[in-house]
C-alpha atoms as a PDB file:
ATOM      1  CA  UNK A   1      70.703  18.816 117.402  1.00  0.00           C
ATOM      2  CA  UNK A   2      68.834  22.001 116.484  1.00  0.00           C
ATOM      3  CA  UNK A   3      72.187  24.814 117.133  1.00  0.00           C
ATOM      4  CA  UNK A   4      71.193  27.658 116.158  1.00  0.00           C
ATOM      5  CA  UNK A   5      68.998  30.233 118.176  1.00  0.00           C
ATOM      6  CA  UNK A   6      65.150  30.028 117.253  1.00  0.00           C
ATOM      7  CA  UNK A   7      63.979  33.638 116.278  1.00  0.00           C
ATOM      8  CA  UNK A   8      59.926  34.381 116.587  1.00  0.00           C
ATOM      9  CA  UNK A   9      57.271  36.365 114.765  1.00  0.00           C
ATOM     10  CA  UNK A  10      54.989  38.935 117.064  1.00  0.00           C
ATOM     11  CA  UNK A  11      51.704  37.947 117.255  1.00  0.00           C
ATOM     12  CA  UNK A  12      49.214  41.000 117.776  1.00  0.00           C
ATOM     13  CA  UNK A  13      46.128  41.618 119.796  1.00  0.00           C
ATOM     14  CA  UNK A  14      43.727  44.591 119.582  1.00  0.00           C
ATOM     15  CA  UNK A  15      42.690  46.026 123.048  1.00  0.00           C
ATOM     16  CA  UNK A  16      40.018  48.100 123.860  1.00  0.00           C
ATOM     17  CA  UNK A  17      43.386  50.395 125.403  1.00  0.00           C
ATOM     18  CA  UNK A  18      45.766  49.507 122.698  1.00  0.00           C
ATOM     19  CA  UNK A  19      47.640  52.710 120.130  1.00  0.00           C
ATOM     20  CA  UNK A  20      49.872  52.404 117.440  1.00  0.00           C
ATOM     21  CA  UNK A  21      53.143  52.955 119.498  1.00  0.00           C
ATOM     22  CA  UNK A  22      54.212  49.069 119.028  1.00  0.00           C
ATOM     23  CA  UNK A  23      55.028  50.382 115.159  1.00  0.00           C
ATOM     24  CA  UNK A  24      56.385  53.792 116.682  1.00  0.00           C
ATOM     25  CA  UNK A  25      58.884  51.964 118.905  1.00  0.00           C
ATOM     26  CA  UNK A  26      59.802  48.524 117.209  1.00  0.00           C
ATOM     27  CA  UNK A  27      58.523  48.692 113.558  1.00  0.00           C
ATOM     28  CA  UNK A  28      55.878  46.182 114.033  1.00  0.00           C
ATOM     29  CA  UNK A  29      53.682  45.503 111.774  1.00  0.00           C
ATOM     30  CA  UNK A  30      50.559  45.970 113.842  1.00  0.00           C
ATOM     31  CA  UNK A  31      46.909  45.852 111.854  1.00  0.00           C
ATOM     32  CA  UNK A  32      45.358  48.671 113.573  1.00  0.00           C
ATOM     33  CA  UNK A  33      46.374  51.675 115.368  1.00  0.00           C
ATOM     34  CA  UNK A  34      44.294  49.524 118.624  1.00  0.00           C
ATOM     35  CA  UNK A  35      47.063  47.051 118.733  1.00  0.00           C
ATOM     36  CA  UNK A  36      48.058  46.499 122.836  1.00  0.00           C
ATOM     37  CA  UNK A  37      49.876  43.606 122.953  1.00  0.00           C
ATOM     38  CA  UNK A  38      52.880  41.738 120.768  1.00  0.00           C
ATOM     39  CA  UNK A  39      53.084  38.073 122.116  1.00  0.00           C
ATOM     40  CA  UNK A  40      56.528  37.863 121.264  1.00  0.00           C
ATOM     41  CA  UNK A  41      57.174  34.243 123.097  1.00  0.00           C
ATOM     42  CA  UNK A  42      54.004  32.223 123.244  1.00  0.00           C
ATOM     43  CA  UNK A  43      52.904  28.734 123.330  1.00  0.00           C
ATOM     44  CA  UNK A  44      49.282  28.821 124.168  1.00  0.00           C
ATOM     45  CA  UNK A  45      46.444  27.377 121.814  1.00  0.00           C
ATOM     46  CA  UNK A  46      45.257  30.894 121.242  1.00  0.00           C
ATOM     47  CA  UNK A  47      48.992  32.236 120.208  1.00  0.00           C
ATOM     48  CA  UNK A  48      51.598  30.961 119.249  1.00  0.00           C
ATOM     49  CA  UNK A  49      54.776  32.401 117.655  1.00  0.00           C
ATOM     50  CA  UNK A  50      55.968  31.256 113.917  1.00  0.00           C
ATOM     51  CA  UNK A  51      59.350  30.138 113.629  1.00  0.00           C
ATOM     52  CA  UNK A  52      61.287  32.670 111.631  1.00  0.00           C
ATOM     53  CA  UNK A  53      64.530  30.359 110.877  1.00  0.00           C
ATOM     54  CA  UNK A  54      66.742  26.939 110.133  1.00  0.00           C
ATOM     55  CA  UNK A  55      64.566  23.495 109.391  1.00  0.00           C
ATOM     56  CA  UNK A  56      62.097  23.890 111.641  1.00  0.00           C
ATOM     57  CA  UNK A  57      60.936  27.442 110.309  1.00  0.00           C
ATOM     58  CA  UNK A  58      56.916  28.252 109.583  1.00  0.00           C
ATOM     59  CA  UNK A  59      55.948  25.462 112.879  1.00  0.00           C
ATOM     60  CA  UNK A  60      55.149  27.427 115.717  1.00  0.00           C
ATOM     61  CA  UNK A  61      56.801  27.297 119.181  1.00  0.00           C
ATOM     62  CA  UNK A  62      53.793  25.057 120.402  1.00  0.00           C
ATOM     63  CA  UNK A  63      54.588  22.523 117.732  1.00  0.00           C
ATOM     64  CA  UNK A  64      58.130  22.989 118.942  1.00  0.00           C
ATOM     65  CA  UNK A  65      57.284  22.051 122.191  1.00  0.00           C
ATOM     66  CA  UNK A  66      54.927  19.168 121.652  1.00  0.00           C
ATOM     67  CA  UNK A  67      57.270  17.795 118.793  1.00  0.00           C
ATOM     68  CA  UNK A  68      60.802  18.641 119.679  1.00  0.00           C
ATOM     69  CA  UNK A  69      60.599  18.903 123.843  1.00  0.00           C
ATOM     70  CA  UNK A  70      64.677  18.113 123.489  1.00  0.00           C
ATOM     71  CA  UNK A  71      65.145  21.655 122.361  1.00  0.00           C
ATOM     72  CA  UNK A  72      63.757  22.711 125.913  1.00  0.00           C
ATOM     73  CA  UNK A  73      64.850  19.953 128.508  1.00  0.00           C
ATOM     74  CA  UNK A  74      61.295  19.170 128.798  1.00  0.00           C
ATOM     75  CA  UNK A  75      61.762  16.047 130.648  1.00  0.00           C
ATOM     76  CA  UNK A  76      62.272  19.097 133.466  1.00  0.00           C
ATOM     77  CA  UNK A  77      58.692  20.088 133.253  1.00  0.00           C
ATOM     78  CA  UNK A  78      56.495  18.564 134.734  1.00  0.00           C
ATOM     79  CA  UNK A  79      53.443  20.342 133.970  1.00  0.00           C
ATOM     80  CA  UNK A  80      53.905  19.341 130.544  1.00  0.00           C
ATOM     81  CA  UNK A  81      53.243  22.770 128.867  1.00  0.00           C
ATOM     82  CA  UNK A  82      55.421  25.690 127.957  1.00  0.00           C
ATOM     83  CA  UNK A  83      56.016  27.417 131.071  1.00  0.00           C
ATOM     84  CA  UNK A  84      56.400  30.967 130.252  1.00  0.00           C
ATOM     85  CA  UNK A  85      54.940  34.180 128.221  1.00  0.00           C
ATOM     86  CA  UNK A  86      56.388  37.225 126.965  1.00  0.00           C
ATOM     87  CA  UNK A  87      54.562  39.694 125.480  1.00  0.00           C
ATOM     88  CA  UNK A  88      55.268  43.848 124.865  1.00  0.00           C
ATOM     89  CA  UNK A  89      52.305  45.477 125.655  1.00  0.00           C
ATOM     90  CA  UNK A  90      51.286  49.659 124.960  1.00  0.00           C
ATOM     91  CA  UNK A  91      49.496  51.293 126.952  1.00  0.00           C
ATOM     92  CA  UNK A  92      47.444  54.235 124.831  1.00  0.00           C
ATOM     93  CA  UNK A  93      44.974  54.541 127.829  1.00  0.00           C
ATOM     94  CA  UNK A  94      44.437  52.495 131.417  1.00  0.00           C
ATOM     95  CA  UNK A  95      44.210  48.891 131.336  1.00  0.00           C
ATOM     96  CA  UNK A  96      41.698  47.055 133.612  1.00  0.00           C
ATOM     97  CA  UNK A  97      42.201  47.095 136.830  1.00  0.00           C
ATOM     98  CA  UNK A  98      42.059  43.139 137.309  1.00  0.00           C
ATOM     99  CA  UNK A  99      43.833  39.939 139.334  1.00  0.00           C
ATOM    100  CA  UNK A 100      45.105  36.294 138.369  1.00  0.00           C
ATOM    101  CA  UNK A 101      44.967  33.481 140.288  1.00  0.00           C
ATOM    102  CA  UNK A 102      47.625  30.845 141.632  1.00  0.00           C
ATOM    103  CA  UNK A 103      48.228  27.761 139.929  1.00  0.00           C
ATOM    104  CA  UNK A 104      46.120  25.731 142.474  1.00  0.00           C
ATOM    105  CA  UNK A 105      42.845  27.858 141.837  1.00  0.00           C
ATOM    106  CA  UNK A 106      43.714  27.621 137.720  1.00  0.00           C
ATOM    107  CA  UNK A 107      43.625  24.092 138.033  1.00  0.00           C
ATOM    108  CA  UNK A 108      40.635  23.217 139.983  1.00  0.00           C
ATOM    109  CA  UNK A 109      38.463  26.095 138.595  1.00  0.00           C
ATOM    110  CA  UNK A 110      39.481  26.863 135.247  1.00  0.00           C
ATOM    111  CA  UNK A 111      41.134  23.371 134.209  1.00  0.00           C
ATOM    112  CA  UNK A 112      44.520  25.464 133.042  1.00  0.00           C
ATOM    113  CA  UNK A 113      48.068  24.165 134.482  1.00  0.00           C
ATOM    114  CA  UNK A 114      48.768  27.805 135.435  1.00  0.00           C
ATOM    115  CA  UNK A 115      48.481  30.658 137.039  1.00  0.00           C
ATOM    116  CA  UNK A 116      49.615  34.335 136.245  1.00  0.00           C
ATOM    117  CA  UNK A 117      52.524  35.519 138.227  1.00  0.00           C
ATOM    118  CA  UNK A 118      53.736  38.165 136.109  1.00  0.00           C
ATOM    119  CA  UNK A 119      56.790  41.111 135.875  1.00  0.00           C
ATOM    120  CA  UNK A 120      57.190  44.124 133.904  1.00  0.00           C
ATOM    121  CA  UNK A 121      60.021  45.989 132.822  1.00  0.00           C
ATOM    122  CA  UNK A 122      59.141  49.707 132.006  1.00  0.00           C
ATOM    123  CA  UNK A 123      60.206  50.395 128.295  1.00  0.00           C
ATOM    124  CA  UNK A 124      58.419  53.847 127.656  1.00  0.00           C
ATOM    125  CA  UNK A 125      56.684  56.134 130.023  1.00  0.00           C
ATOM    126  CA  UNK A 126      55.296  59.281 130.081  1.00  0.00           C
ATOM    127  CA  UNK A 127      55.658  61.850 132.512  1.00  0.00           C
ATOM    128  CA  UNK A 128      53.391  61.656 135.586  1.00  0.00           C
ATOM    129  CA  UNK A 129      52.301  57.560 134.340  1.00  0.00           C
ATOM    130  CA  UNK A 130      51.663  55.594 136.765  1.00  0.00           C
ATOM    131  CA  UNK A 131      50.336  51.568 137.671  1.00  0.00           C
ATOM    132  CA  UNK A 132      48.155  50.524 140.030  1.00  0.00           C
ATOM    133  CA  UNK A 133      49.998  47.858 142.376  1.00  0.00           C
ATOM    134  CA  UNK A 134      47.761  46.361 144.999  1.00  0.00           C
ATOM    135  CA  UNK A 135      45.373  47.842 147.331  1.00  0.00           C
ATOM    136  CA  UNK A 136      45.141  49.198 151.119  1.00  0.00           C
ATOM    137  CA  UNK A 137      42.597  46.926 152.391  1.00  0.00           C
ATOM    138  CA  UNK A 138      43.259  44.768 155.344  1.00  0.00           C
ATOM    139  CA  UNK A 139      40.701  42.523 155.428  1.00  0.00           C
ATOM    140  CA  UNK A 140      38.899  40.390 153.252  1.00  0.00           C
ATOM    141  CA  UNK A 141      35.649  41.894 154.530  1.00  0.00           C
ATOM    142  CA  UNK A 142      36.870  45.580 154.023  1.00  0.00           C
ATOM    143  CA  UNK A 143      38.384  44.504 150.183  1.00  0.00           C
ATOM    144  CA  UNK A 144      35.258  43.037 149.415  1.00  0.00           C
ATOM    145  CA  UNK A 145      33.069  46.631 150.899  1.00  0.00           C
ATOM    146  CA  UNK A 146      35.385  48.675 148.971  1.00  0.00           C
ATOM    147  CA  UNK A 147      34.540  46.957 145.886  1.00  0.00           C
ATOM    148  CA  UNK A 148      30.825  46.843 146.330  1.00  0.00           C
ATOM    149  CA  UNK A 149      30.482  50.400 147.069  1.00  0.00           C
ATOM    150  CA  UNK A 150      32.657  51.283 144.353  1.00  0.00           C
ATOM    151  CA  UNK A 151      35.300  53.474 146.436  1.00  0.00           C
ATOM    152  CA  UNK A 152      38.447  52.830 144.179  1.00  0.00           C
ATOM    153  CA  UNK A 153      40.360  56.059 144.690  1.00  0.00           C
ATOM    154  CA  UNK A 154      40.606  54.729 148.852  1.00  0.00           C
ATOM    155  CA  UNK A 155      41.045  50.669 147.188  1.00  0.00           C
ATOM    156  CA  UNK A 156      43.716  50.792 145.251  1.00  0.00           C
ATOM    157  CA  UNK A 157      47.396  51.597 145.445  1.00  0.00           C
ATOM    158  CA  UNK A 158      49.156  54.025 142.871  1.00  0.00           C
ATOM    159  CA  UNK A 159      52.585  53.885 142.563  1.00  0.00           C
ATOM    160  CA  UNK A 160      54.370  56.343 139.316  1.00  0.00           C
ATOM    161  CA  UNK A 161      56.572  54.771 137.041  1.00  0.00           C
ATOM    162  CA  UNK A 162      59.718  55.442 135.173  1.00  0.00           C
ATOM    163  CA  UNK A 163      61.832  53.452 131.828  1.00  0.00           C
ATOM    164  CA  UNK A 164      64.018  51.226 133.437  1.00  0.00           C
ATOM    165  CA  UNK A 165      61.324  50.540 136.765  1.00  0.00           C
ATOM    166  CA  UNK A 166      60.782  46.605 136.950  1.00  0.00           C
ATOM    167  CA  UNK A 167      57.856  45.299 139.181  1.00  0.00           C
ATOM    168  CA  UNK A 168      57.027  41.813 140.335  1.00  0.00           C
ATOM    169  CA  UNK A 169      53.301  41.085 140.375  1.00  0.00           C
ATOM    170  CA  UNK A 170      52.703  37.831 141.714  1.00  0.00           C
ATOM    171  CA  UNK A 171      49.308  35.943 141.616  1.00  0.00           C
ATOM    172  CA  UNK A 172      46.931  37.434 143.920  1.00  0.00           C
ATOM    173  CA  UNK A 173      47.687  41.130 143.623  1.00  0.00           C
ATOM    174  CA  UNK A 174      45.144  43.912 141.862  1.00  0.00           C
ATOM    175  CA  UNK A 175      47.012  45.768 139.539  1.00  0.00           C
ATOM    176  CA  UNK A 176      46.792  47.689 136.188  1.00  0.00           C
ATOM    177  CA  UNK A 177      49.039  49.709 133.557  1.00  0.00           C
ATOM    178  CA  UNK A 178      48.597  53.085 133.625  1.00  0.00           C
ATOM    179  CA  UNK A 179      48.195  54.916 130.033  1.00  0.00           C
ATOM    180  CA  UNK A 180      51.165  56.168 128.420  1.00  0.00           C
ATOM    181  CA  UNK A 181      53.009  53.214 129.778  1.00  0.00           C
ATOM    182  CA  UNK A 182      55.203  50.620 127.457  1.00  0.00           C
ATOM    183  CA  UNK A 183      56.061  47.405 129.059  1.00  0.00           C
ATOM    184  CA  UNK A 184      58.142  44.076 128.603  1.00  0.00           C
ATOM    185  CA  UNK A 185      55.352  41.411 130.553  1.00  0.00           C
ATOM    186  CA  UNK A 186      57.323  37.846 131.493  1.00  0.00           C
ATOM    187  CA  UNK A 187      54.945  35.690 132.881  1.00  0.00           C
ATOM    188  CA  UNK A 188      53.488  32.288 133.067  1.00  0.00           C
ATOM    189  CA  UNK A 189      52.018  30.841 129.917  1.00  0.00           C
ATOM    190  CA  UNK A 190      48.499  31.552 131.067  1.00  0.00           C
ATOM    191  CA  UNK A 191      45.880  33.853 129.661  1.00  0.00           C
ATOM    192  CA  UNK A 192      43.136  34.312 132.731  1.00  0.00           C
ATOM    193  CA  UNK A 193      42.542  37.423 133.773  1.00  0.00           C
ATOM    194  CA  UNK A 194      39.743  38.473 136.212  1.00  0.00           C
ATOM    195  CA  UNK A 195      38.441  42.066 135.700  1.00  0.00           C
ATOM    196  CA  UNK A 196      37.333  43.974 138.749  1.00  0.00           C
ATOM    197  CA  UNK A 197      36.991  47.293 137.229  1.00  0.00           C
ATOM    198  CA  UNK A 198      37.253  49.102 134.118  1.00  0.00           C
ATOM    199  CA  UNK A 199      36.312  52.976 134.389  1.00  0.00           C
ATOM    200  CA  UNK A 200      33.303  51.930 133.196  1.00  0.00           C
ATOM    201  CA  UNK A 201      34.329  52.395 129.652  1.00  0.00           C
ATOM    202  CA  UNK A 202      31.894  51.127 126.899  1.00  0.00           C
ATOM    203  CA  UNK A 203      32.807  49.663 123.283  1.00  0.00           C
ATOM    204  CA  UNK A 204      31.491  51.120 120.047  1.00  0.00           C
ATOM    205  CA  UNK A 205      28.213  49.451 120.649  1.00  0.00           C
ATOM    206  CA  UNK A 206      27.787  50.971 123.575  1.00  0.00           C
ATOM    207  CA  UNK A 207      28.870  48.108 125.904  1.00  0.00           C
ATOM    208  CA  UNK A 208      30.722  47.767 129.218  1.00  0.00           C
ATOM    209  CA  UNK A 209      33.420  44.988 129.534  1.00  0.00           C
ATOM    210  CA  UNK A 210      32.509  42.108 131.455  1.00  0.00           C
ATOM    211  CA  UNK A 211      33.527  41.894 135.200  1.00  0.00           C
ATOM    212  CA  UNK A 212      34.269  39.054 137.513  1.00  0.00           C
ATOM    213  CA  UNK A 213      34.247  40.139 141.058  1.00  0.00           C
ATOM    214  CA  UNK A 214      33.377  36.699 142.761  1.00  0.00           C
ATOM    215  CA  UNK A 215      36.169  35.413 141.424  1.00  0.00           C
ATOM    216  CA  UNK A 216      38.780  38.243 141.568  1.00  0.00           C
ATOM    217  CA  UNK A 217      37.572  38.621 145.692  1.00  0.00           C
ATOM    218  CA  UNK A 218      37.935  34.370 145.876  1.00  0.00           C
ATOM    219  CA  UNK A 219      41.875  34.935 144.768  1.00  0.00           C
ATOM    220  CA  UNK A 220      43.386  38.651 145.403  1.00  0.00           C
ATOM    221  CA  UNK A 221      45.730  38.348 148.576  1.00  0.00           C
ATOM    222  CA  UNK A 222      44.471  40.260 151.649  1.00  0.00           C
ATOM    223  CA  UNK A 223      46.257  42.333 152.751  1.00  0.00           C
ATOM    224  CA  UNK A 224      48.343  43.707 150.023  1.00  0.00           C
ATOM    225  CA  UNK A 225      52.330  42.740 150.605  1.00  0.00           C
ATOM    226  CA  UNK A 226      54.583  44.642 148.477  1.00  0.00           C
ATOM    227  CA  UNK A 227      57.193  42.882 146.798  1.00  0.00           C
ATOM    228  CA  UNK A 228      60.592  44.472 146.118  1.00  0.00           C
ATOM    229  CA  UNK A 229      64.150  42.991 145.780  1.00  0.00           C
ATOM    230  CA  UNK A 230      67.451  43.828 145.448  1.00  0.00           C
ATOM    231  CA  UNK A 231      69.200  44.563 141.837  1.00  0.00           C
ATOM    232  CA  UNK A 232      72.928  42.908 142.055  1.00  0.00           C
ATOM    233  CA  UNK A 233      74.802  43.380 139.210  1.00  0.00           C
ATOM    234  CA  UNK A 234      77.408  41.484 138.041  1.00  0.00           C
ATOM    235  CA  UNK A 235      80.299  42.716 135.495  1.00  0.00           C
ATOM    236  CA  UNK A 236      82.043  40.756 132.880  1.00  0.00           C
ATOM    237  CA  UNK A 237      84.361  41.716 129.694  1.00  0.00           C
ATOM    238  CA  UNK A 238      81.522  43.662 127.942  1.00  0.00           C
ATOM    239  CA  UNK A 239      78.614  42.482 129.740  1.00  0.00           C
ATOM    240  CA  UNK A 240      76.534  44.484 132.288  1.00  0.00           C
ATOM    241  CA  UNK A 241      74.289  41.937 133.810  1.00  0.00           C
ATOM    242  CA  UNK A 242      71.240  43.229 136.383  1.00  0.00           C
ATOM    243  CA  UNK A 243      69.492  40.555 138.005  1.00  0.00           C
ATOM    244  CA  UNK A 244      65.826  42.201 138.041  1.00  0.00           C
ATOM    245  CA  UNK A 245      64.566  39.019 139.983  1.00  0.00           C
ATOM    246  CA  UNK A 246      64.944  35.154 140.626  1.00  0.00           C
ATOM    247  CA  UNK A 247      61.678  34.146 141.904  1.00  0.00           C
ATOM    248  CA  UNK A 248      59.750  30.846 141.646  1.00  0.00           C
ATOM    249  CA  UNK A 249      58.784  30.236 138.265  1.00  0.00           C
ATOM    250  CA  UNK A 250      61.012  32.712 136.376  1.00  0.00           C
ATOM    251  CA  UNK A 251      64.614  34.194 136.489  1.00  0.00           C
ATOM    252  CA  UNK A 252      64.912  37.502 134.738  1.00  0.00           C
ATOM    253  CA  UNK A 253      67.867  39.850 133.328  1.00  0.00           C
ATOM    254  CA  UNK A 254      68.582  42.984 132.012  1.00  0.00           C
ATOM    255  CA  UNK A 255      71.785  42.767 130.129  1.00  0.00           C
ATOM    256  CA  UNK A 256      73.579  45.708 128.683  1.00  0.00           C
ATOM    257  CA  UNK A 257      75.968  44.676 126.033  1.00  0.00           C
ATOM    258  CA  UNK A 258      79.237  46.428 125.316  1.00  0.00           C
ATOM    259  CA  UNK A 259      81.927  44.632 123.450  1.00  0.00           C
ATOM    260  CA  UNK A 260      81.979  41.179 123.073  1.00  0.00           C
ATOM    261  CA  UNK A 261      81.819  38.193 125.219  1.00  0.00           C
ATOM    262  CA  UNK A 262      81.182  34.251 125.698  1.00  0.00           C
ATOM    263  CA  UNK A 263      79.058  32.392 127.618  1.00  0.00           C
ATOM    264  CA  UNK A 264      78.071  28.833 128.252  1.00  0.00           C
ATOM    265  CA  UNK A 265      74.687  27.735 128.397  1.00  0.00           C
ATOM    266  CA  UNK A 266      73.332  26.572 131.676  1.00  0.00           C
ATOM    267  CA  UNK A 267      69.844  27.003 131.361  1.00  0.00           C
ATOM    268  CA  UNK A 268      67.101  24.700 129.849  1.00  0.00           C
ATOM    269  CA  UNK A 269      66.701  27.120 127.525  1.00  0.00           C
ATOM    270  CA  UNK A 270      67.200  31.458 127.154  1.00  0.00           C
ATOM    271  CA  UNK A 271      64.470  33.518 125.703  1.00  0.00           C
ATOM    272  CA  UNK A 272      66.242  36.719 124.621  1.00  0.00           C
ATOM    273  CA  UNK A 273      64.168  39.803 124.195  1.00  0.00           C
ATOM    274  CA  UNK A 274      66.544  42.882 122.133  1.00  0.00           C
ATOM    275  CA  UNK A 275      65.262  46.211 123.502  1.00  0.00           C
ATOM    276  CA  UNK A 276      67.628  48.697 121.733  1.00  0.00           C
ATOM    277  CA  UNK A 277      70.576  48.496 119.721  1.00  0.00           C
ATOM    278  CA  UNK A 278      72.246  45.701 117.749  1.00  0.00           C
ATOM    279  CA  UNK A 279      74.662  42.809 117.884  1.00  0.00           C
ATOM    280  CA  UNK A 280      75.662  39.586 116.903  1.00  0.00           C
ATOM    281  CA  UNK A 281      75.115  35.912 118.061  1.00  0.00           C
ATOM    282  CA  UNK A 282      77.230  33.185 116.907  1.00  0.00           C
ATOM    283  CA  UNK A 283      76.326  29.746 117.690  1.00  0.00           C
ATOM    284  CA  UNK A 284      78.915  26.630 116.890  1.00  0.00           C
ATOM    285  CA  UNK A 285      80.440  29.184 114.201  1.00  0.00           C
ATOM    286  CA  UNK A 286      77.258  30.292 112.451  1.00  0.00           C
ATOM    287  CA  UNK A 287      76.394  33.912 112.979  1.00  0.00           C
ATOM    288  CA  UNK A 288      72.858  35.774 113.316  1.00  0.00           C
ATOM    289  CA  UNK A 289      72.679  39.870 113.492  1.00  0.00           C
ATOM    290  CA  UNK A 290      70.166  40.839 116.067  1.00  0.00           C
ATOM    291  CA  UNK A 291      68.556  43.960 116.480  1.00  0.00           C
ATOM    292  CA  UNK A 292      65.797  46.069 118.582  1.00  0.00           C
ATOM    293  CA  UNK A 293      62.172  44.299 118.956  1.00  0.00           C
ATOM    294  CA  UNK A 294      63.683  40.316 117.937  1.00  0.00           C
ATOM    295  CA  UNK A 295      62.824  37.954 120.633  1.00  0.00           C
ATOM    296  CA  UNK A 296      64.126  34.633 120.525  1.00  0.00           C
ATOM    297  CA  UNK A 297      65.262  31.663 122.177  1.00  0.00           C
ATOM    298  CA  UNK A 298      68.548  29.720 122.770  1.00  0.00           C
ATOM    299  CA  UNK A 299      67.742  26.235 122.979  1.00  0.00           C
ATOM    300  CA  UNK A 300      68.589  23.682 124.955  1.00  0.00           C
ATOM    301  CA  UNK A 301      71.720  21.434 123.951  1.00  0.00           C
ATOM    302  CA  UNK A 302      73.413  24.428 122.623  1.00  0.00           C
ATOM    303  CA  UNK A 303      76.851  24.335 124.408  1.00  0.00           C
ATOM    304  CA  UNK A 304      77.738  28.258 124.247  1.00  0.00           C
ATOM    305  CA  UNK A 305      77.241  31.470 122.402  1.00  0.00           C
ATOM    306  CA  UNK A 306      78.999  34.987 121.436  1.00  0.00           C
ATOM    307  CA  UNK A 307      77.607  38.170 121.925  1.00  0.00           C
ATOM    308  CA  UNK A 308      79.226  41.260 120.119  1.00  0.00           C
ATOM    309  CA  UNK A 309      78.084  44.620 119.802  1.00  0.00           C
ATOM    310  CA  UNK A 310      75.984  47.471 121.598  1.00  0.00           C
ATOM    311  CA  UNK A 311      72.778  46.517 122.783  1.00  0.00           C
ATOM    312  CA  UNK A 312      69.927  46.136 125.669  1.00  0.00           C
ATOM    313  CA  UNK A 313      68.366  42.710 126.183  1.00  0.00           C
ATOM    314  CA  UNK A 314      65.714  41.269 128.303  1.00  0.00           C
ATOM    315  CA  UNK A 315      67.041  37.774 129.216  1.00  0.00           C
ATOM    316  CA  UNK A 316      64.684  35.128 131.434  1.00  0.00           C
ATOM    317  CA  UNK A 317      64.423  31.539 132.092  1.00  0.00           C
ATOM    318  CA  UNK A 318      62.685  28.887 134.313  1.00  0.00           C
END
């Protein structure tokens, strides 16, 4: 039994909106000062994460998966691929504003077992940032108008953000990061995105992004239903839990850490983003120091874990 917790390496992506601020913030080492995204906990044939650690270190989390499902309970999934993503994206200017689609419309049109529900919890923002969360259309007929005739300032919903701010953003809804924004994204392992406008930016060649309005009108949810839950919080010896949301295909956390504490593992599996600060986790008496910008996972068949020190972490499951 693999019982030890299963730390990953970032894997970068340039972005036509991407900065340097990944280095700034976590002391990444990104390639270019265009860098958007760290995919911190990935399993998808175009990324995924090195193994840092123990016997299984230099495979990635894919080979993980397909080669050691025991370390994730994967007799519980049926859909046969890792469920989730986790990436830390920067914001240097606005992202696309763009929609996913359900799992249903992913299988049948783009032969993927997901979808892209999707949450953020806001890192870093600058004054005045702000996302774009849905849109005030109320029928399909009048989203679809909107589009055509190019009135986005009446389309789309703006909503100003703050560190700490967590948003659900479940399949269907038009959104985009606003620049000067620094997000934690948790979402399903999927990578389709469907662009409906861009600010009609061009690359260095002089070329605009490519759109797809037929299919971001076939799947955006009409009208626009904000989603917004309730934060409990529950207190133990040193542990500050928030629940930020438990929703269908993800449960996520923000734990603050004080002091030291024990838990038992109940989940298939814990992927464990640090945010800030440091600690330690001991697992059946071996001991790891963890620090701000690690990701990594508990796996399943651990029986329980210490925590000790001072720290902010990111904690989600299926």
């Amino acid at each position: 039994m693999y019982n030890e917790p299963i730390f990953l390496s970032p894997i970068y992506k340039e972005r036509i909106w991407g900065g340097k601020k990944l280095k700034e913030e976590f002391d990444y080492d990104i390639p270019n000062d265009k860098t958007g995204e760290a995919w911190v906990i990935a399993a998808l044939p175009n990324g995924s994460n090195k193994i840092e650690n123990g016997p299984l270190a230099g495979k990635t989390l894919l080979d993980l998966w397909k080669q050691h499902g025991e370390l994730f309970n994967t007799d519980a999934n049926p859909s046969g691929e890792y469920p989730l993503l986790v990436k830390v994206l920067d914001a240097n200017d606005d992202l696309s504003v763009q929609v996913h689609p359900g799992d249903e419309f992913a299988r049948e049109v783009e032969g993927v077992p997901y979808g892209k529900t999707e949450c953020w919890y806001v890192l870093k923002a600058e004054p005045d940032a702000e996302i774009v969360l849905g849109h005030h259309a109320q029928t399909k007929e009048e989203l679809e108008n909107m589009i055509e005739q190019g009135k986005w300032d009446e389309l789309l919903r703006r909503e100003k953000v703050s560190p700490g701010d967590f948003f659900y953003v479940p399949s269907g809804t038009i959104h985009a990061i606003g620049k000067g924004i620094m997000i934690l994204e948790i979402q399903q392992s999927s990578d389709i995105t469907y662009r409906v406008y861009d600010y009609d930016r061009t690359d260095d060649e002089g070329n605009k992004r490519e759109l797809h309005l037929e299919r971001a009108k076939q799947v955006t949810a009409v009208p626009h239903e904000r989603t917004q839950s309730e934060r409990p919080v529950q207190k133990e010896n040193g542990l500050h839990i928030e629940k930020l949301i438990g929703a269908k295909y993800f449960s996520v956390f923000h734990w603050h850490l004080d002091g030291e504490i024990s838990r038992e593992l109940t989940e298939d599996f814990l992927q464990v983003s640090v945010i800030d600060g440091e600690a330690s986790i001991r697992v059946d008496g071996k001991s790891f120091q963890i620090q701000k910008g690690q990701h990594f996972i508990i796996p399943h068949g651990v029986k329980s874990y210490e925590l000790e020190g001072k720290a902010e972490l990111v904690v989600s499951h299926v």
